[in-house]
N, C-alpha and C. Protein backbone atom coordinates (compact mmCIF):
# COMPACT_ATOMS: atom_id res chain seq x y z
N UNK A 1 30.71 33.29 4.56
CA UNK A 1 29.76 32.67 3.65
C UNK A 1 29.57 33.52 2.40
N UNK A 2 29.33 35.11 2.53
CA UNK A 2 29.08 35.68 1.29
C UNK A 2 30.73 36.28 0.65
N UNK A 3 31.42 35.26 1.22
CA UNK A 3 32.97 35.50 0.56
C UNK A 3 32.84 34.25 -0.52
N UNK A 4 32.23 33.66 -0.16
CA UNK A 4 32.43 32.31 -0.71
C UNK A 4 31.76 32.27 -1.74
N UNK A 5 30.50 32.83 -1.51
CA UNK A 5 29.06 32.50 -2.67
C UNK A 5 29.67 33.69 -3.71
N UNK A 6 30.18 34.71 -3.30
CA UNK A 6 30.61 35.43 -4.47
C UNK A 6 31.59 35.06 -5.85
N UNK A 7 32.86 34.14 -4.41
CA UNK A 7 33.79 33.67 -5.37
C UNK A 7 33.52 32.83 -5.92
N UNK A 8 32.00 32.46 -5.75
CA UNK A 8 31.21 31.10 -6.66
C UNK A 8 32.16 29.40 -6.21
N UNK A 9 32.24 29.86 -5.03
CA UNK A 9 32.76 28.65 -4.45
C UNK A 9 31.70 27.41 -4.22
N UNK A 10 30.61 28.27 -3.63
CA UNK A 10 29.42 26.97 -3.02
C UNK A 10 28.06 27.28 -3.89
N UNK A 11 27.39 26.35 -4.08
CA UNK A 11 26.42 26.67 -4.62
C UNK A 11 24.72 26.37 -3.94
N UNK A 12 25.20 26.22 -2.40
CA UNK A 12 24.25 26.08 -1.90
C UNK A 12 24.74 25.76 -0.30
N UNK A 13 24.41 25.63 1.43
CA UNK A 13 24.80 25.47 2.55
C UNK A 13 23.75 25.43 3.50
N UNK A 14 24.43 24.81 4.61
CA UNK A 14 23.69 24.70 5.58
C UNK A 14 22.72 25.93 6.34
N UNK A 15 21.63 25.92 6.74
CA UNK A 15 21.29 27.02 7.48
C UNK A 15 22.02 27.67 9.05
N UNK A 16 22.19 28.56 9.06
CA UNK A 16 23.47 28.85 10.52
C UNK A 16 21.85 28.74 11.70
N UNK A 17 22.40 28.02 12.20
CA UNK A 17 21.60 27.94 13.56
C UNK A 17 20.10 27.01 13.30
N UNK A 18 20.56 26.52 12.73
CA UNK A 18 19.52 25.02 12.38
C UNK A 18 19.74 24.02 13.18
N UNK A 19 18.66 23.42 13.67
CA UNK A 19 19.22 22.26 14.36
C UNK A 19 20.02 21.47 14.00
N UNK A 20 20.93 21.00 15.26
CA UNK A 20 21.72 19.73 14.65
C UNK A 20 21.36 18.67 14.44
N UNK A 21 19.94 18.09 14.41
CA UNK A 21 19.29 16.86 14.69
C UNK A 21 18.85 17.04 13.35
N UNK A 22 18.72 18.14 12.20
CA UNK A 22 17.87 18.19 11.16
C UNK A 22 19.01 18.63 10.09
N UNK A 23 19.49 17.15 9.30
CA UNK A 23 20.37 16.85 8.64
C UNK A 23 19.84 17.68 7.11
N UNK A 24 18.79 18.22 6.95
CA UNK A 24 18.18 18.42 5.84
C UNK A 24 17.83 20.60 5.77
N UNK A 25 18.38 20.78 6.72
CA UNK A 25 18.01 22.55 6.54
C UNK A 25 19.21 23.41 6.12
N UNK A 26 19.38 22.90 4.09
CA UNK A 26 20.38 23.63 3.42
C UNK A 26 19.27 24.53 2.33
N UNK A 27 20.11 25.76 2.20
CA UNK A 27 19.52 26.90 1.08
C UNK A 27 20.29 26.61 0.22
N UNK A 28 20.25 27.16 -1.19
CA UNK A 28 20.86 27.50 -2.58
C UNK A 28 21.14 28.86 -1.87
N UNK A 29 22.14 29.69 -2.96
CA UNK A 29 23.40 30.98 -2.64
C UNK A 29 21.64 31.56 -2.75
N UNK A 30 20.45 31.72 -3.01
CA UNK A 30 19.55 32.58 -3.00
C UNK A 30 18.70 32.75 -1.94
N UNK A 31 18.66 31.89 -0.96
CA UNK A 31 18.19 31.21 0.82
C UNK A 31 16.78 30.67 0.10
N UNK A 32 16.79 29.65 -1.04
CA UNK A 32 15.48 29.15 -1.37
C UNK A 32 16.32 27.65 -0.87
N UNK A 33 14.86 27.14 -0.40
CA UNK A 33 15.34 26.05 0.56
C UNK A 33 15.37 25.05 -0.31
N UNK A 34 16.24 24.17 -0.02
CA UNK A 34 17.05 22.40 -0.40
C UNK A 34 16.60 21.75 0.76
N UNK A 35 15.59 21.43 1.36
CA UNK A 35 15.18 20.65 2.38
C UNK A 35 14.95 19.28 1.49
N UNK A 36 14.48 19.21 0.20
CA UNK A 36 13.74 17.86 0.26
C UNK A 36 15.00 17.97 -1.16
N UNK A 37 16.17 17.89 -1.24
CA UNK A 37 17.32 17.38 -1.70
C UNK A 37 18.14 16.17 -1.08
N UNK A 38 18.33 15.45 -1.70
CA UNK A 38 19.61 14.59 -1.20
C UNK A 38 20.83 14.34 -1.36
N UNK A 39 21.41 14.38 -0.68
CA UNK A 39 22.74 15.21 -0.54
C UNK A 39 23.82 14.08 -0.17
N UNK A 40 24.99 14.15 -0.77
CA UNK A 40 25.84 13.16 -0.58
C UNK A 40 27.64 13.38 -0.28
N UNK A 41 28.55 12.87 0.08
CA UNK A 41 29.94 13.52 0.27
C UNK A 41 30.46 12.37 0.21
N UNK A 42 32.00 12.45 -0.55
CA UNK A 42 32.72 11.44 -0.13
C UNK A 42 33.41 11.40 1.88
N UNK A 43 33.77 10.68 2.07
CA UNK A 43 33.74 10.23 3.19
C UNK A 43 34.77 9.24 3.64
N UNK A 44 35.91 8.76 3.81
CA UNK A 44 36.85 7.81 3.69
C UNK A 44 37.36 8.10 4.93
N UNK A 45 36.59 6.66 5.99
CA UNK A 45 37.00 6.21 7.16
C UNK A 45 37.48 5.41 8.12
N UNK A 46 38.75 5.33 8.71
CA UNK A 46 38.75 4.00 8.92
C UNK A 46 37.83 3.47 10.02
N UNK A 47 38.14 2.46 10.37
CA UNK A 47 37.41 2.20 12.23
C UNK A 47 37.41 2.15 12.87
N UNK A 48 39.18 2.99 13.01
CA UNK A 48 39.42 3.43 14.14
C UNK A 48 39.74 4.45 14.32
N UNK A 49 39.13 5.49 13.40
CA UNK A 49 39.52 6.54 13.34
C UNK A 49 38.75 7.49 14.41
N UNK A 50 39.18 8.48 15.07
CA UNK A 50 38.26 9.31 15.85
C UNK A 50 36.97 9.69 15.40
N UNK A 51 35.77 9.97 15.37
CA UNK A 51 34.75 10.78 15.19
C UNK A 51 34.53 11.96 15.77
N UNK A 52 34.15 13.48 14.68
CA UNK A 52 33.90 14.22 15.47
C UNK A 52 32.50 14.71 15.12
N UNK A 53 31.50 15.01 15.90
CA UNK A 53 30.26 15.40 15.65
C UNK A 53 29.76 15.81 14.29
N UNK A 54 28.90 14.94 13.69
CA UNK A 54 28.33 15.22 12.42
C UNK A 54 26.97 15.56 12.26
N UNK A 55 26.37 16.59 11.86
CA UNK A 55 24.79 17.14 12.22
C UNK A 55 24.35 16.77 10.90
N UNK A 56 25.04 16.80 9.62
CA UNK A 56 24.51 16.69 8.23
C UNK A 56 24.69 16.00 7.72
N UNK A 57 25.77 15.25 7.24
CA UNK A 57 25.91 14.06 6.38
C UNK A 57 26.04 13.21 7.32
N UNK A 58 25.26 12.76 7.77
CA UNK A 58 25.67 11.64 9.59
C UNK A 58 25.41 10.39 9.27
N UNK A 59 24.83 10.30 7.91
CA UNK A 59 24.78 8.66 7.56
C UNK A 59 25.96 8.16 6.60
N UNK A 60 26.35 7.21 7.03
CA UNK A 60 27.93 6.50 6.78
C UNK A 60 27.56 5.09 6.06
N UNK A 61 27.92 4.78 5.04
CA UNK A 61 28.42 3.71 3.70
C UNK A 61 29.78 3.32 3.91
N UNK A 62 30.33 2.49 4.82
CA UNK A 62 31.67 2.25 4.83
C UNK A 62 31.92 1.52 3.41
N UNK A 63 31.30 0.97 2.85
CA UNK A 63 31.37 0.18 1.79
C UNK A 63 31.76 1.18 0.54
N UNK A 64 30.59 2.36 0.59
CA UNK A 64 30.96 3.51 -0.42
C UNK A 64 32.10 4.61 -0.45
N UNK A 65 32.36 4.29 1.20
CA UNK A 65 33.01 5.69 1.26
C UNK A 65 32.52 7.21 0.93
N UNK A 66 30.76 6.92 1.35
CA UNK A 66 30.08 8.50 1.03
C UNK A 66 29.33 8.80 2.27
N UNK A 67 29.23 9.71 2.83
CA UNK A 67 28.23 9.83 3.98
C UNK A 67 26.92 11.00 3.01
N UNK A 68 25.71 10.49 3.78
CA UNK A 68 24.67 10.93 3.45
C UNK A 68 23.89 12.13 4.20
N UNK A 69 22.95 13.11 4.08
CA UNK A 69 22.17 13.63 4.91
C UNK A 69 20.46 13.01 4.92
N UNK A 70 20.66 11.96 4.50
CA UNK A 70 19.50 11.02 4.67
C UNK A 70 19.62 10.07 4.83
N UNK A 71 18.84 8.58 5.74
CA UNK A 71 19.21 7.09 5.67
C UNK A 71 18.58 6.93 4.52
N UNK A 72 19.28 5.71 3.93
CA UNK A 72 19.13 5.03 2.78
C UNK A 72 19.75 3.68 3.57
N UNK A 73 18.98 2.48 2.96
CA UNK A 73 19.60 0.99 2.96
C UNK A 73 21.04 0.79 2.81
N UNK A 74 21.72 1.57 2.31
CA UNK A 74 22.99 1.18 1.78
C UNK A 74 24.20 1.70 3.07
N UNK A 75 23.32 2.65 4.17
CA UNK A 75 24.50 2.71 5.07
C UNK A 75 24.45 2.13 6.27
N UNK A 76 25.62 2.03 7.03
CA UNK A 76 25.87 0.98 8.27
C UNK A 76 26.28 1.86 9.32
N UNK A 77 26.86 3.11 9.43
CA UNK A 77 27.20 3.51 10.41
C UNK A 77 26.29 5.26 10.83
N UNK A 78 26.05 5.88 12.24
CA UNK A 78 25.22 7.34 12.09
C UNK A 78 26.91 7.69 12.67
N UNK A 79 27.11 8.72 11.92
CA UNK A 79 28.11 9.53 12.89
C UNK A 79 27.72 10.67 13.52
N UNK A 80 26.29 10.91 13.90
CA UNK A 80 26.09 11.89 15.01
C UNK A 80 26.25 11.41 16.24
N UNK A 81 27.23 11.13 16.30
CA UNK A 81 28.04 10.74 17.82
C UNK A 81 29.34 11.32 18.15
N UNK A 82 29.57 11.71 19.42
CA UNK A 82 31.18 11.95 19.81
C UNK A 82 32.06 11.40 20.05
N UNK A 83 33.06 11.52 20.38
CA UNK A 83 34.10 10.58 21.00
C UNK A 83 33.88 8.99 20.84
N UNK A 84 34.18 8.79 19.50
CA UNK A 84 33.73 7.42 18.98
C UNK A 84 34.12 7.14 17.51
N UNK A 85 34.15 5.82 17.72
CA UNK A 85 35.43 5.62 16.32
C UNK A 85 34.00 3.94 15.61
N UNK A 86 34.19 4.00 14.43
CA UNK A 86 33.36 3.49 13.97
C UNK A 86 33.31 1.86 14.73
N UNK A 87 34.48 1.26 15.30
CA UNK A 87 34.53 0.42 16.01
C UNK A 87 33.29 0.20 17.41
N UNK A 88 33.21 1.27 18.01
CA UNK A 88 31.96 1.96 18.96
C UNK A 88 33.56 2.41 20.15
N UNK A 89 32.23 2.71 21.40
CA UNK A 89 33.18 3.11 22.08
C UNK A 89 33.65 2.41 23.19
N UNK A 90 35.28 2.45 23.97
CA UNK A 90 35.42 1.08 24.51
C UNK A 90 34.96 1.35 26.14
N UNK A 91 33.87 1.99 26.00
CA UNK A 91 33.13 1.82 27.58
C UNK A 91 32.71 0.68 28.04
N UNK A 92 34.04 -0.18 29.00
CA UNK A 92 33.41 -1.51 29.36
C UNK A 92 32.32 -1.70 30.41
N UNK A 93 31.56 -0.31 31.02
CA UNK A 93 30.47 -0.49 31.76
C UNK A 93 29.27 -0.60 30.74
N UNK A 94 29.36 -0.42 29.49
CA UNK A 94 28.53 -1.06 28.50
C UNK A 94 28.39 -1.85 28.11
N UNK A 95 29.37 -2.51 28.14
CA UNK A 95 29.41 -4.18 27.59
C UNK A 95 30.12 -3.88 25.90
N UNK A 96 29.69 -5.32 24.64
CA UNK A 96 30.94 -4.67 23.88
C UNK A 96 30.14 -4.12 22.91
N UNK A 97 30.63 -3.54 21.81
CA UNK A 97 29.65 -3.00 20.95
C UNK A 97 30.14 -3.82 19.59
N UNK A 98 29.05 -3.94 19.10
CA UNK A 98 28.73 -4.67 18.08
C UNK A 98 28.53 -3.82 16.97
N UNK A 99 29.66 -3.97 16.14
CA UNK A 99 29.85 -2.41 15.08
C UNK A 99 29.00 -2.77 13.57
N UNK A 100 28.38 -4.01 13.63
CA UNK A 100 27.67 -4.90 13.06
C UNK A 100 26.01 -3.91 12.75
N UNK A 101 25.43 -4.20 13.89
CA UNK A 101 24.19 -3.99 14.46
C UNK A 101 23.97 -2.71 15.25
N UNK A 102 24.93 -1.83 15.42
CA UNK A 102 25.39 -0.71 16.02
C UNK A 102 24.62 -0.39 17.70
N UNK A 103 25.17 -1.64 18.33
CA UNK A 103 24.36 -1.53 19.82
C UNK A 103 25.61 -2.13 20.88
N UNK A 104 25.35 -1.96 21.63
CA UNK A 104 26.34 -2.44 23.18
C UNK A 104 25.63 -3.97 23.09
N UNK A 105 26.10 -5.32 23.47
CA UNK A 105 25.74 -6.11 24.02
C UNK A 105 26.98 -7.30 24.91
N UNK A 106 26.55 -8.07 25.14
CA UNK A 106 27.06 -9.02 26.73
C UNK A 106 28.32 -9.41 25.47
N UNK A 107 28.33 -9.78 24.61
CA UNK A 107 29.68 -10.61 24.25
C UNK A 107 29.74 -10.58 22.68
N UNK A 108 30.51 -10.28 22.24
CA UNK A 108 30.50 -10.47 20.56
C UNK A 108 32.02 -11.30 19.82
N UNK A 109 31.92 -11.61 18.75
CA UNK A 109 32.80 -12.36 18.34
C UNK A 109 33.04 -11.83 16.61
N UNK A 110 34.60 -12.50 16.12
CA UNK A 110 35.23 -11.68 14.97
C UNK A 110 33.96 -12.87 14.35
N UNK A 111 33.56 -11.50 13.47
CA UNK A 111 33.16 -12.20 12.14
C UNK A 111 33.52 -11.08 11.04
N UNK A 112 33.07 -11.53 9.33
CA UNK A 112 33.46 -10.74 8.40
C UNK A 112 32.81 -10.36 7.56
N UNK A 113 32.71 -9.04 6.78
CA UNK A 113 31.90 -8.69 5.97
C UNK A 113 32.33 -7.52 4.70
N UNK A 114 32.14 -8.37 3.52
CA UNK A 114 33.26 -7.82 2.19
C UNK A 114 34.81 -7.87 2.73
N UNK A 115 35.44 -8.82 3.60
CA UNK A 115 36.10 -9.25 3.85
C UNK A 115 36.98 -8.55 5.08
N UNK A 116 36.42 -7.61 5.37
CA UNK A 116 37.08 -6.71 6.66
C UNK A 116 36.25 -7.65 8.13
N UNK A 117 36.85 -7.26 9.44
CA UNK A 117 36.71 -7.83 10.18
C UNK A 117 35.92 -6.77 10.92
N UNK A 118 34.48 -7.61 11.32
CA UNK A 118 34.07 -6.53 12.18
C UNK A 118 33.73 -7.70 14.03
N UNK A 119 33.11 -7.10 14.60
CA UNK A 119 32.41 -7.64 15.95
C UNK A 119 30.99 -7.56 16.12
N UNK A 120 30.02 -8.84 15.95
CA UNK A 120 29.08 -8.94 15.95
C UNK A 120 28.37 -9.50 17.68
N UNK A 121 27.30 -9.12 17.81
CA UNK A 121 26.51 -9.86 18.88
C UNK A 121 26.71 -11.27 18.84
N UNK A 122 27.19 -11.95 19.61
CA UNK A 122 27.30 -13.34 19.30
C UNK A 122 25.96 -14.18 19.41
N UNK A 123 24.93 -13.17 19.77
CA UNK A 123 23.81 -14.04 19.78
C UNK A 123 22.66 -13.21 18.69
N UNK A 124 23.65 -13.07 18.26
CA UNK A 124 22.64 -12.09 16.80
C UNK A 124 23.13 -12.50 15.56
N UNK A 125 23.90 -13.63 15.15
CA UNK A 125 24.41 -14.28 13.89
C UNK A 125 23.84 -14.67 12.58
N UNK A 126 22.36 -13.97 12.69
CA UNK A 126 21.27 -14.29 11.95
C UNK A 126 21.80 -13.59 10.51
N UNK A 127 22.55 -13.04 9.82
CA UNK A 127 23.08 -12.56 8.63
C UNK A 127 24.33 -13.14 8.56
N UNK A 128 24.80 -13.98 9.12
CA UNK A 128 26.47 -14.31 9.06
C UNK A 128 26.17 -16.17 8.77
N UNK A 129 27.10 -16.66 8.52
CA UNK A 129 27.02 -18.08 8.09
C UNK A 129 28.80 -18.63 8.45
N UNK A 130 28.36 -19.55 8.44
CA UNK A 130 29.65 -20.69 9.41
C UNK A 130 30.39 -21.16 8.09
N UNK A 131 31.31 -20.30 7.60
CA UNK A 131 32.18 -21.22 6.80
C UNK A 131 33.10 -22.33 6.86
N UNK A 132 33.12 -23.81 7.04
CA UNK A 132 33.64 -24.53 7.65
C UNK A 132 35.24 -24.59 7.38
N UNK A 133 35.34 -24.88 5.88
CA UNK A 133 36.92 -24.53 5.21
C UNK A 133 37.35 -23.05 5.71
N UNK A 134 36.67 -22.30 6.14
CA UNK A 134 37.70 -21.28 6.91
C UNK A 134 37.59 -21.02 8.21
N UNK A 135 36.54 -22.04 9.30
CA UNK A 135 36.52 -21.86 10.35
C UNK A 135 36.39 -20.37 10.84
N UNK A 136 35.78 -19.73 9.94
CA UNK A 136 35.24 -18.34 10.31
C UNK A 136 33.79 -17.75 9.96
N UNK A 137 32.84 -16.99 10.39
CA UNK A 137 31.83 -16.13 10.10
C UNK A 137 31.62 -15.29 9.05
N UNK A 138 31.24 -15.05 8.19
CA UNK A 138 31.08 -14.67 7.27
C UNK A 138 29.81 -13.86 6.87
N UNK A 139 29.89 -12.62 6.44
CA UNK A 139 28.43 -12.17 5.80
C UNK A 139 27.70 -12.89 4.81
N UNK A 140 26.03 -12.98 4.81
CA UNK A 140 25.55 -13.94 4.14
C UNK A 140 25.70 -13.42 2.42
N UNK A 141 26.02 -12.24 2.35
CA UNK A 141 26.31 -11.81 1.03
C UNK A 141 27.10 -12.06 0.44
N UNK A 142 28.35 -12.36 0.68
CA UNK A 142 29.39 -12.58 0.66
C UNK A 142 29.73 -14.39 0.53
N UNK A 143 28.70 -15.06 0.86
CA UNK A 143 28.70 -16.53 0.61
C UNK A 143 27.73 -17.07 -0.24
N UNK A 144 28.03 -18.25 -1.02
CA UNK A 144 27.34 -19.14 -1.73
C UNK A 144 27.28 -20.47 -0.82
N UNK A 145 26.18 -21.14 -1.81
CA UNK A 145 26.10 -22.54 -1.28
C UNK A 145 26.29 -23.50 -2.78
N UNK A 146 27.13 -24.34 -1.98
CA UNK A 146 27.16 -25.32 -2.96
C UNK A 146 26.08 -25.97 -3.76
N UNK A 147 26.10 -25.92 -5.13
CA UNK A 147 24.97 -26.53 -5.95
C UNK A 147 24.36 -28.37 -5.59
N UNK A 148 25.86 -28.46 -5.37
CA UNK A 148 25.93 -30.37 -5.57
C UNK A 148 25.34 -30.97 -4.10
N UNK A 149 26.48 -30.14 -3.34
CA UNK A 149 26.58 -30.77 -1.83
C UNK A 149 26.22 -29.90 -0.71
N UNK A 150 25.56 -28.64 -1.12
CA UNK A 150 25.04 -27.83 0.11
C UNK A 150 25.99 -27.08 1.08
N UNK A 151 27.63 -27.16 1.09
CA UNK A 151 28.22 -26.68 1.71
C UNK A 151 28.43 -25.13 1.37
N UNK A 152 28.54 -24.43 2.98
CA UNK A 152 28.56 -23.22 2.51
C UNK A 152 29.63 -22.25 2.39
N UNK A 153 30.36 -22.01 1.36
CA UNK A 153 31.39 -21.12 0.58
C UNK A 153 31.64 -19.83 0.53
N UNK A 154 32.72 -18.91 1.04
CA UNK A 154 32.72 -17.74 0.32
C UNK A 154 32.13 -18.04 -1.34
N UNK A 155 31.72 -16.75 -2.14
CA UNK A 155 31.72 -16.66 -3.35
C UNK A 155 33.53 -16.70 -4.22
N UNK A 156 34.06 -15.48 -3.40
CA UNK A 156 35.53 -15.75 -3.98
C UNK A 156 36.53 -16.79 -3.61
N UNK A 157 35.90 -18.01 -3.39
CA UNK A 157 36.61 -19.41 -2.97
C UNK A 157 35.98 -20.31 -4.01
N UNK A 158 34.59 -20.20 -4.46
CA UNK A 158 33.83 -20.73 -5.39
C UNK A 158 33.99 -21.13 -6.55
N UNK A 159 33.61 -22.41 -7.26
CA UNK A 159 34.02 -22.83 -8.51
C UNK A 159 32.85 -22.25 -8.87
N UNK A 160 32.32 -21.70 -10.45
CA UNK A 160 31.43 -21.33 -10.91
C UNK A 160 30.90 -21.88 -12.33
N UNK A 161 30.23 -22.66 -12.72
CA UNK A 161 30.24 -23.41 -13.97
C UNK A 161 29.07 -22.90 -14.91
N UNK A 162 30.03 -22.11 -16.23
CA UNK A 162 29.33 -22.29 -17.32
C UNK A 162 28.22 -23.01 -17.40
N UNK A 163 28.24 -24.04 -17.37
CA UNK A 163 27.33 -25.07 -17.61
C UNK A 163 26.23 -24.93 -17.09
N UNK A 164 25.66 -25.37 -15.58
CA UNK A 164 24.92 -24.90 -14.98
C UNK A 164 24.72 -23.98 -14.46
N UNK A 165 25.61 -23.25 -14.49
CA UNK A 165 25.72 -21.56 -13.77
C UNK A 165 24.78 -21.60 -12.58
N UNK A 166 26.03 -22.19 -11.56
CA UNK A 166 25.82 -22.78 -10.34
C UNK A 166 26.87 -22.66 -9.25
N UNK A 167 27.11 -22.48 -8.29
CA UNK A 167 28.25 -22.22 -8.11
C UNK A 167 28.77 -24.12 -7.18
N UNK A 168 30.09 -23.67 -7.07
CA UNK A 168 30.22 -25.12 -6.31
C UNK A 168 31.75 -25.01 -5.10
N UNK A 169 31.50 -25.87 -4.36
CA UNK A 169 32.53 -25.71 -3.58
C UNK A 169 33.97 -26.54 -3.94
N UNK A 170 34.13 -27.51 -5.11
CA UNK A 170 35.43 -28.23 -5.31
C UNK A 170 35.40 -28.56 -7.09
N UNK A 171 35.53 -28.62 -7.57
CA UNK A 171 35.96 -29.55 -8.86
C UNK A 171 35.33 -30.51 -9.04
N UNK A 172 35.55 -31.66 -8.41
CA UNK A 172 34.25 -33.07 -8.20
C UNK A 172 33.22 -32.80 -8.08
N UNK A 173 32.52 -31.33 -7.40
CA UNK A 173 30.93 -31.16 -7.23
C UNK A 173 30.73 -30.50 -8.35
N UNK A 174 31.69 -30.16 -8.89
CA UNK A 174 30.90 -29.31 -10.23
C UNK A 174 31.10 -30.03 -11.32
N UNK A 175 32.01 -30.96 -11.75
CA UNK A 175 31.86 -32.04 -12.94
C UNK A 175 31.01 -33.16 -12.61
N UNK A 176 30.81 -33.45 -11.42
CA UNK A 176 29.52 -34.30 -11.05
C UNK A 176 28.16 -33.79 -11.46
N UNK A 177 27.86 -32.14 -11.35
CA UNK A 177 26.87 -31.57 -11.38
C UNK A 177 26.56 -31.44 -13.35
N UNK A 178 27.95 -31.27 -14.01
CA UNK A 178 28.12 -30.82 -15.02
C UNK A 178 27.53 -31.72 -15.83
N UNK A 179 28.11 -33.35 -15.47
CA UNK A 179 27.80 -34.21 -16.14
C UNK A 179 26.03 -34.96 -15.72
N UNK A 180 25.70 -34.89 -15.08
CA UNK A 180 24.63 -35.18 -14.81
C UNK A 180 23.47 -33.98 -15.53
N UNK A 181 23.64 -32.66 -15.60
CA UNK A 181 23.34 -31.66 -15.97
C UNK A 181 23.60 -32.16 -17.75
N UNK A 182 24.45 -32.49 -18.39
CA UNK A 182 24.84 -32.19 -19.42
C UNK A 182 23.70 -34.06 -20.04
N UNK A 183 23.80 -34.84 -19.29
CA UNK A 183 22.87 -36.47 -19.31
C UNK A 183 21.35 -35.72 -19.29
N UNK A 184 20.61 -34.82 -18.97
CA UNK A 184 19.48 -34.41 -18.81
C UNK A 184 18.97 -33.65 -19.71
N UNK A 185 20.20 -32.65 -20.18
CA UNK A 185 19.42 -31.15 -20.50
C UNK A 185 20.51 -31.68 -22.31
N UNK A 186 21.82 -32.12 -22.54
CA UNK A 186 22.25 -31.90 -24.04
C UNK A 186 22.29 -33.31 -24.32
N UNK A 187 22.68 -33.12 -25.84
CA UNK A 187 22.72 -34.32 -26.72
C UNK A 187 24.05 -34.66 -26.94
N UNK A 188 24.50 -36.56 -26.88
CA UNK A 188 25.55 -37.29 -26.63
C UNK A 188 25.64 -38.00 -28.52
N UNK A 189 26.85 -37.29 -29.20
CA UNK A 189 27.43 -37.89 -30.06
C UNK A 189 28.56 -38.93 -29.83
N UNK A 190 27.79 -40.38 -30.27
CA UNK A 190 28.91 -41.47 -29.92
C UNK A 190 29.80 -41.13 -31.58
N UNK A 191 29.94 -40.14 -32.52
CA UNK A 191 30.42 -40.21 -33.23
C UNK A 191 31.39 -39.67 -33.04
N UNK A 192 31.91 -38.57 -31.95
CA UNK A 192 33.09 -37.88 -31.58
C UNK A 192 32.77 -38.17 -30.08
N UNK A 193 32.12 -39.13 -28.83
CA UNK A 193 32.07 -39.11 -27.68
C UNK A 193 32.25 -37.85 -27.21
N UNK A 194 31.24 -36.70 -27.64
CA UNK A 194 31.25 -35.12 -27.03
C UNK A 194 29.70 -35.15 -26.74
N UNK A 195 29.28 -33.91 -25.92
CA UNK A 195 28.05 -33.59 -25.60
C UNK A 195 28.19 -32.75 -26.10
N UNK A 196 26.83 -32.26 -26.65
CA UNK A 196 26.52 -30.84 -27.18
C UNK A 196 25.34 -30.23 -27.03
N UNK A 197 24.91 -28.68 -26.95
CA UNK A 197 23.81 -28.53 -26.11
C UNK A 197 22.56 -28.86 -26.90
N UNK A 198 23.00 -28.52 -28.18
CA UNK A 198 21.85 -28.73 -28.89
C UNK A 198 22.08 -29.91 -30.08
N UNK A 199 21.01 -30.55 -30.84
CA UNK A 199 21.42 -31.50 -31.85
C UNK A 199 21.95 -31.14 -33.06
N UNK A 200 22.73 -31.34 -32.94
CA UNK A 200 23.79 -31.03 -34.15
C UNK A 200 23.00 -31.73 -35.92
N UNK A 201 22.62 -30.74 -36.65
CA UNK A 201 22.27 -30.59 -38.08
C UNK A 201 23.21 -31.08 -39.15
């Protein structure tokens, strides 16, 4: 350590013999404490990659690719666990794990989220939505609903219209929407049969 702080390698570390449960007991090269710092690392994992015991940055952003030494909203996985791959672990006297909701339960099924495939509780679907055109599960973030007709869409399958800035699930729901939208809200010159948003001077 004082090879390091000399060669001005680190500018601050963990305490030696700090608990492992207390993700937060780092000094500056002077031993003045960084407890109420937040602290961040890149992190690039797959989900099936092994895990090996993490005491400090143990909160995981698969989305960011950063692990944290604090929870924040933005992460999904703790890696203070062993022998375990972000998938969970395949102890079938547990039942399956749901890499979703991060718990063991009776049965789970493929669903998707930012388009990777994970395994959810099948009786925990309360953030996922039934995309019918893809006959698959889907994160609710990750989907729209149709403006016109209520059906529910990935976003990157989605028509999106200028016009109403709305999203839609086909062509017909959104020039249906457009034109009915455009009969309400702009003004109709039978002198060039165009709509326009505002009255033309």
């Amino acid at each position: 350590m004082d090879k390091l702080i000399q060669e001005d390698y680190i500018d601050g570390y963990k305490v030696i013999g700090a608990s492992c449960h207390d993700a937060n007991s780092f000094v500056d090269v002077c031993g003045n404490s960084l407890s109420d710092r937040k602290f961040e690392i890149d992190c690039e994992l797959e989900l099936e990659d092994t895990l090996s015991y993490q005491d400090s940055f143990k909160w995981y952003s698969y989305n960011q690719n950063k692990a944290y030494n604090y929870e924040n909203s933005g992460t999904s996985y703790n890696l203070d666990t062993t022998d375990l791959n972000l998938y969970g672990d395949d102890n079938e006297d547990d039942g399956e794990w749901d890499s979703y909701h991060q718990y063991y339960c009776d049965d789970t099924r493929l669903c998707y989220r930012n388009g990777i495939e994970i395994r959810v509780d099948s009786d925990n679907l309360d953030d996922f939505v039934w995309i019918e055109s893809r006959q698959e599960y889907h994160h609710e973030n990750d989907c729209v609903c149709c403006d016109e007709c209520g059906t529910d869409i990935l976003e990157d399958d989605a028509m999106y219209s200028e016009v109403t800035e709305e999203y839609y699930c086909c062509k017909k729901c959104m020039e249906k929407a457009e034109d009915e939208f455009k009969r309400k809200n702009w003004y109709y010159s039978e002198y060039d049969d165009e709509w326009y948003e505002s009255l033309m001077i």
